[in-house]
Protein backbone atom coordinates (compact mmCIF):
# COMPACT_ATOMS: atom_id res chain seq x y z
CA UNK A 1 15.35 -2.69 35.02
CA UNK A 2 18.43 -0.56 34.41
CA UNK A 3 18.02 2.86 33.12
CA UNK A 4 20.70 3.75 30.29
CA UNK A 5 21.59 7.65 31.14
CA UNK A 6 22.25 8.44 27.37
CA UNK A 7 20.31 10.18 25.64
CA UNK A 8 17.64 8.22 23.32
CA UNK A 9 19.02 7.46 19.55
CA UNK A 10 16.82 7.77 16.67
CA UNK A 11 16.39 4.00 16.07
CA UNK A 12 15.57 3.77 19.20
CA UNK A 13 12.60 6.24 19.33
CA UNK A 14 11.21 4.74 15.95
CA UNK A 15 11.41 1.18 17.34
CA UNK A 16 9.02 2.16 20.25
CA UNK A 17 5.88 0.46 19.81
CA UNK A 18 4.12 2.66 22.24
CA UNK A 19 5.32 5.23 24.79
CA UNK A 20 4.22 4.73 28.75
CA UNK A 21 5.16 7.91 30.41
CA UNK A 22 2.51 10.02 28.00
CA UNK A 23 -0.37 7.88 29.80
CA UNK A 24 0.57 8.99 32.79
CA UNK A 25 0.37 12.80 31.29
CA UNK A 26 -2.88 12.79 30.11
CA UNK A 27 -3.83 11.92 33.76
CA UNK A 28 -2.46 14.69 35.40
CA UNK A 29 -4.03 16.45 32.64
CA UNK A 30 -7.13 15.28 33.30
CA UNK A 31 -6.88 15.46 36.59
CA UNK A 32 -5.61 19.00 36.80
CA UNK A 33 -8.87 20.38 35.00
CA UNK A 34 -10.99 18.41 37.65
CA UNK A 35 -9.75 20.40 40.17
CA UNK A 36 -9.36 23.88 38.42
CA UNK A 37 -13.16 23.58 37.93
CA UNK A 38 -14.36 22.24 41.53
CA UNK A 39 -10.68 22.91 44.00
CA UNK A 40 -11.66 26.23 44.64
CA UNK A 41 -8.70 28.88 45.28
CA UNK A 42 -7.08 26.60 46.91
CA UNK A 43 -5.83 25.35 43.26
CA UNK A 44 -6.81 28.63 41.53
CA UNK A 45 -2.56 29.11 41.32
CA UNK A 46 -2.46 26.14 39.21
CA UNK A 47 -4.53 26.76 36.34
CA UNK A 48 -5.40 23.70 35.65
CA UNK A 49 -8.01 25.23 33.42
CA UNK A 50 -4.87 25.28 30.63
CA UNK A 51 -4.05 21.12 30.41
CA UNK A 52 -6.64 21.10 27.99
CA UNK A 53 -3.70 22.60 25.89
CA UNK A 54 -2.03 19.38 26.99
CA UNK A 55 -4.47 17.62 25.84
CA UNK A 56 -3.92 18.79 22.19
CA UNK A 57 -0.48 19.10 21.88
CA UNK A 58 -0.64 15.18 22.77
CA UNK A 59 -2.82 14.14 20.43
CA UNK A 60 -1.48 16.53 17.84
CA UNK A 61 1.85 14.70 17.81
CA UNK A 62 0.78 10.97 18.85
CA UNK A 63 -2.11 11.10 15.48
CA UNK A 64 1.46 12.68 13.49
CA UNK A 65 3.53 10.17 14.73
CA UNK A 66 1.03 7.14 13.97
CA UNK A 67 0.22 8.12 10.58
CA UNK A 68 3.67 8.70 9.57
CA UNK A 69 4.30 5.18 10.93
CA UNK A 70 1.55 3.52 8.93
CA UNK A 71 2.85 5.45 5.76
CA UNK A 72 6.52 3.94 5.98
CA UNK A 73 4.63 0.50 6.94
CA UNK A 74 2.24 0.31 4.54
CA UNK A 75 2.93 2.84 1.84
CA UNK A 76 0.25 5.08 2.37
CA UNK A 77 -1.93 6.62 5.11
CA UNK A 78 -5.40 4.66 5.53
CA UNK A 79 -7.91 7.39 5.62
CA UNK A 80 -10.82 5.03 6.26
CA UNK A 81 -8.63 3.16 9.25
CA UNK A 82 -8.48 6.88 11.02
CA UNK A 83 -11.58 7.54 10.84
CA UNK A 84 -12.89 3.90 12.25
CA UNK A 85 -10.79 4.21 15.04
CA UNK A 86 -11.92 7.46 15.93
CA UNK A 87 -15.18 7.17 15.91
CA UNK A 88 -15.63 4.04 17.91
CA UNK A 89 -13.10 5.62 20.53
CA UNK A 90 -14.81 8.93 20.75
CA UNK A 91 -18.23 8.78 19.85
CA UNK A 92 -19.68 5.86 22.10
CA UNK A 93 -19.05 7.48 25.68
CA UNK A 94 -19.78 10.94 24.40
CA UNK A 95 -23.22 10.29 22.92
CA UNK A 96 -23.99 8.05 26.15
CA UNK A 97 -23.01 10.67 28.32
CA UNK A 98 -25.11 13.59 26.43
CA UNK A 99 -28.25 11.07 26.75
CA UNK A 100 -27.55 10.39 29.95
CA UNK A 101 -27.25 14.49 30.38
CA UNK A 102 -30.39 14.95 28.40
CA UNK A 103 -32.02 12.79 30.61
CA UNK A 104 -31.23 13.81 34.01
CA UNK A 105 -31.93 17.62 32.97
CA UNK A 106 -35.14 16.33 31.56
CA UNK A 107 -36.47 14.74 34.72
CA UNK A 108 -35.38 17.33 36.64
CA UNK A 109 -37.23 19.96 34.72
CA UNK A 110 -34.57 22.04 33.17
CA UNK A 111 -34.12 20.87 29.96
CA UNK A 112 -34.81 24.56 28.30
CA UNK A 113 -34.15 26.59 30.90
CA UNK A 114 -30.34 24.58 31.35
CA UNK A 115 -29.78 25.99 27.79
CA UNK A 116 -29.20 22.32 26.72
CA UNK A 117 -32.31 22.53 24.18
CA UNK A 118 -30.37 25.23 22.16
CA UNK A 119 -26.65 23.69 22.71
CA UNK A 120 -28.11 20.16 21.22
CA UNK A 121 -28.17 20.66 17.78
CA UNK A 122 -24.32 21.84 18.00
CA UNK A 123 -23.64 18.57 20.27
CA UNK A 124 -24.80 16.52 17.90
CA UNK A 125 -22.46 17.53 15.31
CA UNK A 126 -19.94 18.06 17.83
CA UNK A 127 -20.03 22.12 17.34
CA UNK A 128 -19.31 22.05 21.19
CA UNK A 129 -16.93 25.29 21.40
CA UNK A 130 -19.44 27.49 19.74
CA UNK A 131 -21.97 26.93 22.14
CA UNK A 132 -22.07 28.63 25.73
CA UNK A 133 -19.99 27.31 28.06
CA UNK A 134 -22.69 27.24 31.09
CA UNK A 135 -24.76 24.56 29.81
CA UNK A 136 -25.07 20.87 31.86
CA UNK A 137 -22.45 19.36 29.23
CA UNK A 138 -19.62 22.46 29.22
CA UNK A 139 -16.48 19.88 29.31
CA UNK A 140 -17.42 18.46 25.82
CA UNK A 141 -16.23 21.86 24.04
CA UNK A 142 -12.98 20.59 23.46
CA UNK A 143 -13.93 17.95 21.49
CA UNK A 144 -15.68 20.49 18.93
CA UNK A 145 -12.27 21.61 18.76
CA UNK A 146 -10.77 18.41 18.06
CA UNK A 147 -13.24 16.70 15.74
CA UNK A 148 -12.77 19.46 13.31
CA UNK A 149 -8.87 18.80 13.40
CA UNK A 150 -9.26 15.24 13.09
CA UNK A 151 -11.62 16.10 9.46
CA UNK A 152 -8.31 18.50 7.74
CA UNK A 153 -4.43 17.58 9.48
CA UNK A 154 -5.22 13.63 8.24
CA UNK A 155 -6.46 14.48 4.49
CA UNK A 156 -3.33 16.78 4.76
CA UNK A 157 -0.95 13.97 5.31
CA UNK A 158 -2.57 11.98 2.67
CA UNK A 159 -2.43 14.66 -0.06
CA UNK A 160 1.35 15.69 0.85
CA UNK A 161 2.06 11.80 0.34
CA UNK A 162 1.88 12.48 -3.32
CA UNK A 163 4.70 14.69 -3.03
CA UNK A 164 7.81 12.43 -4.59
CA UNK A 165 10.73 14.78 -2.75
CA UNK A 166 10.62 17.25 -0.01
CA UNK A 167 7.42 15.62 1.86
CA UNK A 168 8.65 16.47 5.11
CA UNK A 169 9.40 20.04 4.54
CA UNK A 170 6.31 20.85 2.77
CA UNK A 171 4.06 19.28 6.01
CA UNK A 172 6.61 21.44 8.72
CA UNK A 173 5.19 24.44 6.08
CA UNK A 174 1.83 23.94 6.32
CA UNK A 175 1.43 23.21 9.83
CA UNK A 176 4.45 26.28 10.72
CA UNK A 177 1.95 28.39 8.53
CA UNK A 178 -0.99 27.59 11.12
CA UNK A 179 1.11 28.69 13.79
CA UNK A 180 2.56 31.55 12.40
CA UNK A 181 -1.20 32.70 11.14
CA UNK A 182 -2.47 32.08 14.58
CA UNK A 183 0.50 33.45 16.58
CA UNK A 184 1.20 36.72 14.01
CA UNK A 185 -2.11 37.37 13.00
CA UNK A 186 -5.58 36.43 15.11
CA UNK A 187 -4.12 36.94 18.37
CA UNK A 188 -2.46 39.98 17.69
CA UNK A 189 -5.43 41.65 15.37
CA UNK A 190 -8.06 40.75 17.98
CA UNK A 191 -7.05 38.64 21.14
CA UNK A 192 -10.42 39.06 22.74
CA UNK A 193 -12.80 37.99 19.66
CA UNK A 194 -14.24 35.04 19.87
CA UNK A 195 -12.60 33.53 16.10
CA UNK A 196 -9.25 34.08 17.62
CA UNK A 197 -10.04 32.38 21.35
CA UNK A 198 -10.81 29.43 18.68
CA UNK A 199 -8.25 29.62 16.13
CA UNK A 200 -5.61 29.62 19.85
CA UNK A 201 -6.51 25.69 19.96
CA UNK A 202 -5.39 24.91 17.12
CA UNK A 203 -2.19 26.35 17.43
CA UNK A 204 -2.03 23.72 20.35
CA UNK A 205 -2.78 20.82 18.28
CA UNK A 206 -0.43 21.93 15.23
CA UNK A 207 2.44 22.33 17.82
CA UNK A 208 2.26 18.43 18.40
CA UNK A 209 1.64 18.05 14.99
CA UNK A 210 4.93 19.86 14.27
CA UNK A 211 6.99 17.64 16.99
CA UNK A 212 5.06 14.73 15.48
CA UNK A 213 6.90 15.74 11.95
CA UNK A 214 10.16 16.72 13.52
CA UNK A 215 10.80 13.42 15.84
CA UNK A 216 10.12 11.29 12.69
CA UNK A 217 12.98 12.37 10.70
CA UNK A 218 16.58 12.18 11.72
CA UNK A 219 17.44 15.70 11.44
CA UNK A 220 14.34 17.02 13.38
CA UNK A 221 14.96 14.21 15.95
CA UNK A 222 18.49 15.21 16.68
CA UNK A 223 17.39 18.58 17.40
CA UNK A 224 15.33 16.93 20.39
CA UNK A 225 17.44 14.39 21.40
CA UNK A 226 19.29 15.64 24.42
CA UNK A 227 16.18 16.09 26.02
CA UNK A 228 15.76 12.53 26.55
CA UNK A 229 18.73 12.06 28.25
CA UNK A 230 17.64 10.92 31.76
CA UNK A 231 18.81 14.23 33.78
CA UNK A 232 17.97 16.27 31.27
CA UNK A 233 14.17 15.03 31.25
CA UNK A 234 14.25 15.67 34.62
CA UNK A 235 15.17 19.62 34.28
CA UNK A 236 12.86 19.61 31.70
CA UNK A 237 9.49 18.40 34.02
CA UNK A 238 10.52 20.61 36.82
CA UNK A 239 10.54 23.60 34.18
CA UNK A 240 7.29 22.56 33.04
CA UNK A 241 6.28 22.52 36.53
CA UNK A 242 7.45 26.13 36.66
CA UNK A 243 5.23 27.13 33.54
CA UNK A 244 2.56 25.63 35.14
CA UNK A 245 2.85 27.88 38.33
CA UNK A 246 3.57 30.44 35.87
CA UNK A 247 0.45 30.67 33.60
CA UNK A 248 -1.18 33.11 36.02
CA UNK A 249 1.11 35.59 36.38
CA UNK A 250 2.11 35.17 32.33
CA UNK A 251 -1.49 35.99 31.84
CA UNK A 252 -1.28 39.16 33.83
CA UNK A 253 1.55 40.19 32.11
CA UNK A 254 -0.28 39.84 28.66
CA UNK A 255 -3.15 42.32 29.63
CA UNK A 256 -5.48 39.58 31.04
CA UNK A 257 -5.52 38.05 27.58
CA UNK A 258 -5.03 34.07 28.14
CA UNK A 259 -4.73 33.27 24.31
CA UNK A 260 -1.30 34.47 24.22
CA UNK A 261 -0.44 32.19 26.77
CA UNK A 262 -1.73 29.23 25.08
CA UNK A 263 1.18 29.20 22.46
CA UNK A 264 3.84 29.37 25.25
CA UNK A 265 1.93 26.43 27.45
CA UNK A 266 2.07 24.42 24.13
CA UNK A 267 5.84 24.96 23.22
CA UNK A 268 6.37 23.96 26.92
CA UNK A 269 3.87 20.92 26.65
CA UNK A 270 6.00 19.92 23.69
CA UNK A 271 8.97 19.73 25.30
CA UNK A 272 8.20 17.62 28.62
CA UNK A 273 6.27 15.18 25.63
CA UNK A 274 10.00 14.43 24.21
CA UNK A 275 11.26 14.65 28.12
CA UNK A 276 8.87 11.38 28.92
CA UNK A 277 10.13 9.15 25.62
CA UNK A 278 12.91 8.14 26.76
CA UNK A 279 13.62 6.32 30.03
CA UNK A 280 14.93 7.81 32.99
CA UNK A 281 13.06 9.09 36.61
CA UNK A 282 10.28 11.06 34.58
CA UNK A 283 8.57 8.36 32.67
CA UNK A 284 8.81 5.76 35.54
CA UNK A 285 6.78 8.22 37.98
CA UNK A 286 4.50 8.96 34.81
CA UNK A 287 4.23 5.13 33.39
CA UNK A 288 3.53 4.41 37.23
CA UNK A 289 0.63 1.66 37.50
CA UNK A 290 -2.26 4.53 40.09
CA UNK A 291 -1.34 7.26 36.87
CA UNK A 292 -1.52 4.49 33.91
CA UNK A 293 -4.65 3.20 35.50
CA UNK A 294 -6.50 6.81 35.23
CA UNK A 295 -4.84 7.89 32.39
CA UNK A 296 -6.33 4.76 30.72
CA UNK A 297 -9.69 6.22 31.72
CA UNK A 298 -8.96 9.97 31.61
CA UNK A 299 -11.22 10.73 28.72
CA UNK A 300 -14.42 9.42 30.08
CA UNK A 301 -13.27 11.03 33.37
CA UNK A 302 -13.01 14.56 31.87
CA UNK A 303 -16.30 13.72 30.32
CA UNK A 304 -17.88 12.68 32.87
CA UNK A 305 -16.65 15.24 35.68
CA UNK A 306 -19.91 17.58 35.76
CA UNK A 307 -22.32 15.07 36.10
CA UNK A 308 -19.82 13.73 39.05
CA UNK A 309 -19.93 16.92 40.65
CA UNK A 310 -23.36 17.11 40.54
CA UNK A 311 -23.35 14.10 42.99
CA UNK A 312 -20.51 15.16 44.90
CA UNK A 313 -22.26 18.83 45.25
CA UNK A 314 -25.26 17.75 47.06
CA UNK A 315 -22.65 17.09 50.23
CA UNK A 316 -19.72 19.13 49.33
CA UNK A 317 -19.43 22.64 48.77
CA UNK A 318 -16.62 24.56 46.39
CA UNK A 319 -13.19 23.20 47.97
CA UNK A 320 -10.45 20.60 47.90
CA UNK A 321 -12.56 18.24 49.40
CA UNK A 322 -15.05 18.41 46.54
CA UNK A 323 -12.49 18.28 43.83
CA UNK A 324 -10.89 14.67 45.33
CA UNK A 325 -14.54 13.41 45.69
CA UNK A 326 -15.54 15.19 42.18
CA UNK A 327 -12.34 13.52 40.64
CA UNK A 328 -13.11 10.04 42.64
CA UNK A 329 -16.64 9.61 41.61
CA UNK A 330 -15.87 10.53 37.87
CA UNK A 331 -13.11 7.92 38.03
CA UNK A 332 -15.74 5.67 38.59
CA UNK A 333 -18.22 6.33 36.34
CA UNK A 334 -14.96 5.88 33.63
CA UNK A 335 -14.31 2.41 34.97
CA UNK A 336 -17.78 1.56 34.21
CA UNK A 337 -17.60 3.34 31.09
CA UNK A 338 -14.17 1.96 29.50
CA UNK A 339 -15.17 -1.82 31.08
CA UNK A 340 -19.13 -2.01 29.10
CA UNK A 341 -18.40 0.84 26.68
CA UNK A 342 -14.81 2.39 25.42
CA UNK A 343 -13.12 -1.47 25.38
CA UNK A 344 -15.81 -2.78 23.46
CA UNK A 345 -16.50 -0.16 20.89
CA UNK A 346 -12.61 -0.20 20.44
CA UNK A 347 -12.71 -3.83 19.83
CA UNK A 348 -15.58 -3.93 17.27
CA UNK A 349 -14.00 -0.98 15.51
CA UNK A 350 -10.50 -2.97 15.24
CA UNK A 351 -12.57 -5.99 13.92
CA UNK A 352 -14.29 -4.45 11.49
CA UNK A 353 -10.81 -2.72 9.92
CA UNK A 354 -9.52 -6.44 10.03
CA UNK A 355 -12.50 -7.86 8.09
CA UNK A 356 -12.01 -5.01 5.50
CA UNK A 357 -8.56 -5.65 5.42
CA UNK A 358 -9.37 -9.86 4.64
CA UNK A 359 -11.91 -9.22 1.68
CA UNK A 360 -9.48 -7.67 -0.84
CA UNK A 361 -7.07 -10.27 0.04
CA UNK A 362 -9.17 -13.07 -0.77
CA UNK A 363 -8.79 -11.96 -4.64
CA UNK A 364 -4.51 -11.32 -4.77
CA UNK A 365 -3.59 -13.36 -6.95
CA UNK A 366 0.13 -12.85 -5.44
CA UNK A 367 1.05 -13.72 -1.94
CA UNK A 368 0.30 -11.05 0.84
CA UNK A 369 3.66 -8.67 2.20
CA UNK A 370 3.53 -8.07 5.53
CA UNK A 371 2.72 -4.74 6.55
C-alpha cells in the first residue's frame, strides 16, 4: 500500500471509520503495566505504572470522537446506546473475574484476611479507587475511575446539544475548566491528599476529551494536523518514547509527587494519539497484526494480570522472566475471555440496540432516513 507523506486533511480524518494504530497503543499500554508490576528493576526506569494515563486519555477522546459522530449522524447523542454498549463491554469480564477472585481467595482461606471482604461492597459498585490497593483484585481501580466518567462527560454532551450556537466552545470550557481546576487548584493545594491523587485521573480522561472536541472541528483539527504528516509522527513517538524514560526523573524533580506528572504524561499521550491517525511508519508498526491481536484483548489482560501472576509466581520469582510469563499467561486467560465472554456480550448488547431501534419504526408513518 503506498503511504501519502502529507499530512492528513480534515475530510480525511472524519471519513475514518475506525483508526488501527490506537489498537496497537492500548497494547503497549497494557503491556507496559504488566511488567511495571511483576519486571522487577529491570523495568523500574520505565514506569510503566503511568500507561494507565494512556489508558484514559484514549478513551477520553475515542468516547468524544464517537459521540460527536453519532450527533452529526443522527441528530442527537443516544444516551441509552452508550450506556448498552458499555455495560455489556465492561461489566461481563469484570464481574467474572471478581467471582472467579472471590472464589479462589475463598478456597484458599483468605477471603477476610486478603481484605477482599471489605473491598467488595466498593467492587460491586465499581468504587475500586477508594479501596486499598493491596487487595487480590488491585488492577480493577481504574475502572472506579472510569465508570464514574462514563455517568457525567456523556450527559454533558447531551445537555450542551441544546445549545443552538457556540456548542463547541462551550464543551472545550467545561472540560478546559476540569483541567484547569485539577491542574491550578487540587494538585497545587494538596498534591499528597488522597481527593487530589483522584481528581489527577480525570485530568487524563478530560485531556482526550479535549482532543476528542478539537479534532472534530476544522479549526481545532488544523491546529493538529502537521502531526500526522508521516515524519512528523515519527518525531512525535520517539518524543513520547523520551517522556516515557522521563517520568522518573520528572517525578524527582516535582518533590516525589507523581500527580504532577500525570498532566504532562497526558498532554504527551495526546499528542502520539494524533501522531498514529494518519498513515505513515508509526501506525503500521502499531496496526501490526502480534500488537492488534493483544490490543484486541488488552482489557481482559490488564484484568486478568494478578490472578496470572499468581500462577506464574509459584515458579518464578520478581524478574523479567516473570513479567513475559505473567504477561503470556494473562494473554491467555483474555483469549478465553474475549472468545466465550467479551464477543458475545458485545454481540447481544448490539442486538438488543437494533431491536430497540426496529420497534419505533414499525409505527412511522413516513419512510425511514438513513442514519
Amino acid at each position: 500500500m503506498k503511504i501519502s507523506w502529507q499530512p492528513l486533511d480534515h475530510a480525511g480524518y472524519r471519513a475514518s471509520s475506525w483508526f488501527p494504530g490506537l489498537t496497537g497503543v492500548r497494547a503497549l499500554a497494557a503491556l507496559a503495566v504488566v511488567f511495571f508490576h511483576y519486571g522487577g528493576p529491570v523495568v523500574d526506569r520505565l514506569q510503566g505504572w503511568i500507561a494507565v494515563q494512556l489508558f484514559f486519555v484514549l478513551s477520553g477522546f475515542l468516547i468524544t470522537t464517537l459521540a460527536l459522530r453519532e450527533e452529526d449522524s443522527a441528530g442527537r447523542v443516544s444516551l441509552r446506546g452508550f450506556y448498552v454498549r458499555r455495560v455489556f463491554r465492561i461489566m461481563p469480564v469484570y464481574f467474572l473475574l471478581l467471582g472467579l477472585t472471590a472464589l479462589a481467595v475463598t478456597l484458599a482461606g483468605a477471603y477476610r484476611s486478603s481484605r477482599l471482604a471489605d473491598a467488595m461492597p466498593f467492587y460491586l459498585v465499581f468504587g475500586n479507587e477508594l479501596v486499598d490497593y493491596n487487595t487480590p483484585y488491585p488492577t480493577s481501580w481504574s475502572l472506579g475511575v472510569e465508570e464514574k466518567f462514563y455517568l457525567v462527560w456523556p450527559a454533558l454532551l447531551v445537555l450542551t446539544s441544546f445549545a443552538r450556537t457556540g456548542r463547541t466552545a462551550l464543551r472545550l470550557l467545561l472540560a478546559g475548566g476540569v483541567v484547569t481546576g485539577v491542574l491550578f487548584g487540587a494538585l497545587p493545594l494538596a498534591p499528597s491528599q488522597r481527593w487530589a491523587e483522584l481528581s489527577v485521573h480525570y485530568c487524563s480522561l478530560v485531556v482526550g476529551c479535549l482532543l476528542g472536541l478539537a479534532l472534530h472541528h476544522p479549526r481545532g483539527f488544523a491546529v493538529f494536523r502537521p502531526l500526522t504528516s508521516p515524519a512528523a509522527a515519527v518525531l512525535v513517538a520517539l518524543g513520547f518514547g523520551v517522556l516515557q524514560l522521563s517520568v522518573k526523573p520528572l517525578g524527582q524533580r516535582f518533590g516525589g509527587h507523581w500527580q504532577f506528572v500525570v498532566p504532562v504524561y497526558a498532554a504527551g499521550s495526546a499528542l502520539l494519539l494524533v501522531a498514529v491517525l494518519a498513515q505513515g511508519p508509526v501506525r503500521r508498526v502499531l496496526s501490526s497484526r502480534p500488537l492488534k491481536f493483544v490490543g484486541d484483548r488488552s482489557y481482559a489482560l490488564y484484568l486478568a494480570q494478578t490472578g496470572a501472576a499468581g500462577v506464574t509466581g509459584l515458579v518464578l520469582p520478581t524478574g523479567l522472566g516473570k513479567a513475559v510469563a505473567t504477561s503470556g499467561v494473562a494473554l491467555l486467560f483474555a483469549c478465553g475471555l474475549r472468545r466465550w465472554v467479551e464477543l458475545p456480550s458485545i454481540a447481544f448488547g448490539r442486538r438488543l440496540l437494533e431491536k430497540g431501534e426496529r420497534a419505533p419504526a414499525a409505527v412511522r408513518q413516513e419512510p425511514a432516513r438513513a442514519e
